[in-house]
C-alpha atoms as a PDB file:
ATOM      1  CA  UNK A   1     -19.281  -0.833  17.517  1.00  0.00           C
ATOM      2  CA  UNK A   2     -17.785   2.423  15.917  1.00  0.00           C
ATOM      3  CA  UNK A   3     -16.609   2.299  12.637  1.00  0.00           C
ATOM      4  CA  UNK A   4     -14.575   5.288  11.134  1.00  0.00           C
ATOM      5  CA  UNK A   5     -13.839   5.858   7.024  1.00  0.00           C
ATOM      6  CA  UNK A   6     -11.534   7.788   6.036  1.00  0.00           C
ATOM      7  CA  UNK A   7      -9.181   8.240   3.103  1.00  0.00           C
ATOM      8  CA  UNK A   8      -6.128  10.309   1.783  1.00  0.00           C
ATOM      9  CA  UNK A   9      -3.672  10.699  -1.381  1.00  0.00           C
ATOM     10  CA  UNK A  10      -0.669  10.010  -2.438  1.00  0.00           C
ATOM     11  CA  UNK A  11       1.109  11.828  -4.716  1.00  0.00           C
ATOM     12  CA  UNK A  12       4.192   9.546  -6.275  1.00  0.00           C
ATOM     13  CA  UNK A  13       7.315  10.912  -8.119  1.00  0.00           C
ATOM     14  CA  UNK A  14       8.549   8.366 -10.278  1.00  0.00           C
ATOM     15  CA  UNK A  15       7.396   5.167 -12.204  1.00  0.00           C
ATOM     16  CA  UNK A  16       8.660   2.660  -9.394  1.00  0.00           C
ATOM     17  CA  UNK A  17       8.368   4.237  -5.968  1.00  0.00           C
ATOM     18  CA  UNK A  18       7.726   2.714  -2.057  1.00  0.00           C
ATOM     19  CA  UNK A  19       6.440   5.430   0.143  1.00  0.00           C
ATOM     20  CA  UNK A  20       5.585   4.587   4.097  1.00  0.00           C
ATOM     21  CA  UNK A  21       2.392   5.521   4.754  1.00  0.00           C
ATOM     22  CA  UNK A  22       2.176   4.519   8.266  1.00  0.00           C
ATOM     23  CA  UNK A  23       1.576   7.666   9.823  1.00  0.00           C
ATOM     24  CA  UNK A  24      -1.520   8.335   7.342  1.00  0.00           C
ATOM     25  CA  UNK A  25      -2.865   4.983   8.693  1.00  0.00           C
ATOM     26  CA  UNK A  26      -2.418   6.037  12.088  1.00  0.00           C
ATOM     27  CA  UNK A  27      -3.981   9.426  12.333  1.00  0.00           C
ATOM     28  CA  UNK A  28      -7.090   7.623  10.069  1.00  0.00           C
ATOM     29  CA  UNK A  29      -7.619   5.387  13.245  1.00  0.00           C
ATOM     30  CA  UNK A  30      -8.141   8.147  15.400  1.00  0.00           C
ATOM     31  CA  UNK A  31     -10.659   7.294  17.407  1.00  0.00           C
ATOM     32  CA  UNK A  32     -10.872   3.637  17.968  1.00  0.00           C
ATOM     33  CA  UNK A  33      -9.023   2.040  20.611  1.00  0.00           C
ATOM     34  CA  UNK A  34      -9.356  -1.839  19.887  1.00  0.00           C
ATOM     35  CA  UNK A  35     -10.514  -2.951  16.774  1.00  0.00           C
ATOM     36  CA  UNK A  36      -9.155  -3.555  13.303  1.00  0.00           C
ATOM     37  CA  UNK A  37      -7.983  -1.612  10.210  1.00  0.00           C
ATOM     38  CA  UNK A  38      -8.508  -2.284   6.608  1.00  0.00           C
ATOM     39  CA  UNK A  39      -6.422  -0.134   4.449  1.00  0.00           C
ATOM     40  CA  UNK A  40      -7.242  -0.805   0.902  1.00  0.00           C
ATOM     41  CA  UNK A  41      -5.480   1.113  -2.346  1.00  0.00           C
ATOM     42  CA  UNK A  42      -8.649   2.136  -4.552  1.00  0.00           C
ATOM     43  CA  UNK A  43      -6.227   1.201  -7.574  1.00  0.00           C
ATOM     44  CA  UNK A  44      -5.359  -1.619 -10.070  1.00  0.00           C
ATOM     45  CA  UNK A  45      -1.212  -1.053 -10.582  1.00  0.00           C
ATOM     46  CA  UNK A  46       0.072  -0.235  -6.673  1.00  0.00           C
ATOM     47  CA  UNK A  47       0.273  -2.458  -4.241  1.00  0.00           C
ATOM     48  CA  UNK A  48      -0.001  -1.903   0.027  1.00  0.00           C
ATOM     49  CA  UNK A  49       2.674  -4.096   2.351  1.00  0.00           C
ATOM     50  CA  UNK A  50       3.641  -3.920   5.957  1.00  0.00           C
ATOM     51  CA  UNK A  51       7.304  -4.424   6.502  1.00  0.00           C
ATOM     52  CA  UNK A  52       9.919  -2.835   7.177  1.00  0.00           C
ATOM     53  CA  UNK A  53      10.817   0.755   6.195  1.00  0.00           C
ATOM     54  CA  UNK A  54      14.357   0.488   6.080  1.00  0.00           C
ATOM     55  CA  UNK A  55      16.494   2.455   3.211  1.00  0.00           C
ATOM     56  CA  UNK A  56      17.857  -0.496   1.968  1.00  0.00           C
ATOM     57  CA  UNK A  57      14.520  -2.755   1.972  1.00  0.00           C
ATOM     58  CA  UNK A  58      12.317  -0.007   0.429  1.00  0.00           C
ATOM     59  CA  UNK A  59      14.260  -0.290  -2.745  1.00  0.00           C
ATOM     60  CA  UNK A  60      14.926  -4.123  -2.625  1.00  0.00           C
ATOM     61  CA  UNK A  61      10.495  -4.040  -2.629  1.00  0.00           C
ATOM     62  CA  UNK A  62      11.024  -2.537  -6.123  1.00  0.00           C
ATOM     63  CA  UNK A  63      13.807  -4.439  -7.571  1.00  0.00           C
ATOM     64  CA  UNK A  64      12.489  -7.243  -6.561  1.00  0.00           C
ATOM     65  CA  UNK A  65       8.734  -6.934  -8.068  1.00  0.00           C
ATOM     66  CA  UNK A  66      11.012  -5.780 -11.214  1.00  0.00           C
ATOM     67  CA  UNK A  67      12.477  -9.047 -11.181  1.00  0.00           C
ATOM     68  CA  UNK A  68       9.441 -10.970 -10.267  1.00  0.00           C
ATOM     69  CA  UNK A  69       7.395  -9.374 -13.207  1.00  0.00           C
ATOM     70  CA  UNK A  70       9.859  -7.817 -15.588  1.00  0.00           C
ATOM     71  CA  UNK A  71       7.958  -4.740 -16.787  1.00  0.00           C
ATOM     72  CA  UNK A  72      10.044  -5.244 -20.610  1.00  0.00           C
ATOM     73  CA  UNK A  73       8.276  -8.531 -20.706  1.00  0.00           C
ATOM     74  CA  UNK A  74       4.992  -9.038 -22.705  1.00  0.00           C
ATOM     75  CA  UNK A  75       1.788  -8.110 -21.737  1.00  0.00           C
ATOM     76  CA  UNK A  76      -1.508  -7.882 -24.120  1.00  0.00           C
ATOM     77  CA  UNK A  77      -2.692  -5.388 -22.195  1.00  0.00           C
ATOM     78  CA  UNK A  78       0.122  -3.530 -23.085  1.00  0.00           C
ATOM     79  CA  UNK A  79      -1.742  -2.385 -26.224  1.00  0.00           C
ATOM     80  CA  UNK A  80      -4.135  -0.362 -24.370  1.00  0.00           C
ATOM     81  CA  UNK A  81      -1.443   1.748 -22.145  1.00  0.00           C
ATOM     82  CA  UNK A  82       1.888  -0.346 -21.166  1.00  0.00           C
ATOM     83  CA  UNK A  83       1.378  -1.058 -17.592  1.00  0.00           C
ATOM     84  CA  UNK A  84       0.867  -4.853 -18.199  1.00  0.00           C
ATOM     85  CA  UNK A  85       3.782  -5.357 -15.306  1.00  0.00           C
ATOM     86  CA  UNK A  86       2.529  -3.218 -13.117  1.00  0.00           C
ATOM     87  CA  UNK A  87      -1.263  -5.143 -12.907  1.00  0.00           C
ATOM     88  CA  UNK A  88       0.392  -8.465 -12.877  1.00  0.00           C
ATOM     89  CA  UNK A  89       2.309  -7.418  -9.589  1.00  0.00           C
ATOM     90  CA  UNK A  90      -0.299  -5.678  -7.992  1.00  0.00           C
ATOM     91  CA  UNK A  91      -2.485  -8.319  -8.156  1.00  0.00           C
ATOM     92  CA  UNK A  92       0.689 -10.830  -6.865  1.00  0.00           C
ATOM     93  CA  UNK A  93       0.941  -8.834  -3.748  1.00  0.00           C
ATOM     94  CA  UNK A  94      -2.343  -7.000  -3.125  1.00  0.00           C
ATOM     95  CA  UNK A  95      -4.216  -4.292  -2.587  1.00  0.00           C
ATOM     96  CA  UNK A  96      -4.929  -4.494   0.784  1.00  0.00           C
ATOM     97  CA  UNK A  97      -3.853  -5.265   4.772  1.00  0.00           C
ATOM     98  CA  UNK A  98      -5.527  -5.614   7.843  1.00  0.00           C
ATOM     99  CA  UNK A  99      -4.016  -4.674  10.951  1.00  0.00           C
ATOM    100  CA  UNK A 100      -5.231  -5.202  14.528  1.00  0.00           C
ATOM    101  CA  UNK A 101      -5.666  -1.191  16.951  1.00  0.00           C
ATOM    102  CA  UNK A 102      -5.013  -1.956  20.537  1.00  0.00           C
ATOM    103  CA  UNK A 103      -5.004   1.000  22.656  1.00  0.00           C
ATOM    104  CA  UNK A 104      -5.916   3.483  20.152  1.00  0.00           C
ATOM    105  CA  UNK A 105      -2.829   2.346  17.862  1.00  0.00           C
ATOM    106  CA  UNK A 106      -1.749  -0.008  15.349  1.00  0.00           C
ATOM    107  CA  UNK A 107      -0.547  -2.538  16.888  1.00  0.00           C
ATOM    108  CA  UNK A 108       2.354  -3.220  14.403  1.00  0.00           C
ATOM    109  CA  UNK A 109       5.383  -4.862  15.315  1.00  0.00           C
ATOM    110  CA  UNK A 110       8.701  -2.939  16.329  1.00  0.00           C
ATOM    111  CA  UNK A 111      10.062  -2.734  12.891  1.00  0.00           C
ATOM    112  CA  UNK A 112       6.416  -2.885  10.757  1.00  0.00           C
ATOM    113  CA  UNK A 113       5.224  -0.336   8.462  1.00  0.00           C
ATOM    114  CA  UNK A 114       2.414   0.036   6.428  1.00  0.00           C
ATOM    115  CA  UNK A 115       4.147   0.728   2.606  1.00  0.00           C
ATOM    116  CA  UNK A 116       2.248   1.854  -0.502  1.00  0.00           C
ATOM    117  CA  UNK A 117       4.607  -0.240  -3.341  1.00  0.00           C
ATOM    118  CA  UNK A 118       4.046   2.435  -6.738  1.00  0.00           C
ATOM    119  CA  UNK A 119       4.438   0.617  -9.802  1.00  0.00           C
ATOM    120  CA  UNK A 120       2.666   3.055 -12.641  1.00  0.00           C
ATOM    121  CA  UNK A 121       3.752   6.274 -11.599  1.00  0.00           C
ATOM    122  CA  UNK A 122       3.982   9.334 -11.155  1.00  0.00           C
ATOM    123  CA  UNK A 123       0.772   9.160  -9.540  1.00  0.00           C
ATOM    124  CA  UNK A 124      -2.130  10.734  -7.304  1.00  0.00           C
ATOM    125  CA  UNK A 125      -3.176   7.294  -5.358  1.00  0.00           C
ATOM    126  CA  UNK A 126      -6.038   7.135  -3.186  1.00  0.00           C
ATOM    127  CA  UNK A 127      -6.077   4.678   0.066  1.00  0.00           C
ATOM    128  CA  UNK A 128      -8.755   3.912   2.339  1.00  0.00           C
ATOM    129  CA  UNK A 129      -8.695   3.290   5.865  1.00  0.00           C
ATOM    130  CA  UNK A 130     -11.975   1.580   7.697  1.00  0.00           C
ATOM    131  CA  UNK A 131     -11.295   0.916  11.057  1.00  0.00           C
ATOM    132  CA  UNK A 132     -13.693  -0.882  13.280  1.00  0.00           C
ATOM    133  CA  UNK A 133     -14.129  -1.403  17.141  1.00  0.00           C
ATOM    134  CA  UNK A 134     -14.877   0.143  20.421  1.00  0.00           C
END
């Protein structure tokens, strides 16, 4: 079994933000042709999806979270830097995805993506990629 680590930034632009980061995955799977990939966010207040990357979609992600956990609402931990919101839907969606390589790709469906979801920005985000396999 091979196993491969490897991770790279992200560098957001606004408070609320979804970026695709599917072709960072991809080239960080180099190397493996069938195994798995864990892509993991090494933060607390962004979140990693696979869906669809569609114009429309990307900011429905955002709205949507916005709605789920209104970031105007109250949060104790608000008193230590105002990102209560942003925690609270992080943890709701997660961190973190697995997706299976066959052929020395991602074997995502015809529409997937694999989408950071920003809700602290701007910020420098770090995600890891672990792939595993033959």
């Amino acid at each position: 079994m091979k196993i491969i680590s490897k991770e790279f930034q992200v560098k957001t632009k606004s408070r609320f933000e979804s970026i695709d980061i599917t072709e960072f995955v991809e080239e960080s799977v180099k190397g493996i042709n069938d195994g798995v990939a864990y892509i993991f966010s090494k933060h607390t207040t962004c979140a990693i999806i696979i869906n669809e990357a569609e114009k429309g979609l990307m900011k429905d992600y955002i709205e949507w979270a916005k709605r789920l956990v209104p970031p105007d609402g109250f949060f104790e931990h608000n008193n230590i830097d105002n990102n209560g919101h942003a925690h609270i839907i992080s943890s709701i969606i997660g961190n973190s995805r697995v997706i299976p390589i066959t052929g020395g790709k991602l074997d995502l469906g015809t529409w997937q993506r694999v989408i950071l979801l920003e809700f602290d920005g701007p910020r420098t985000r770090t995600v890891l990629v672990r792939a595993m396999g033959e």
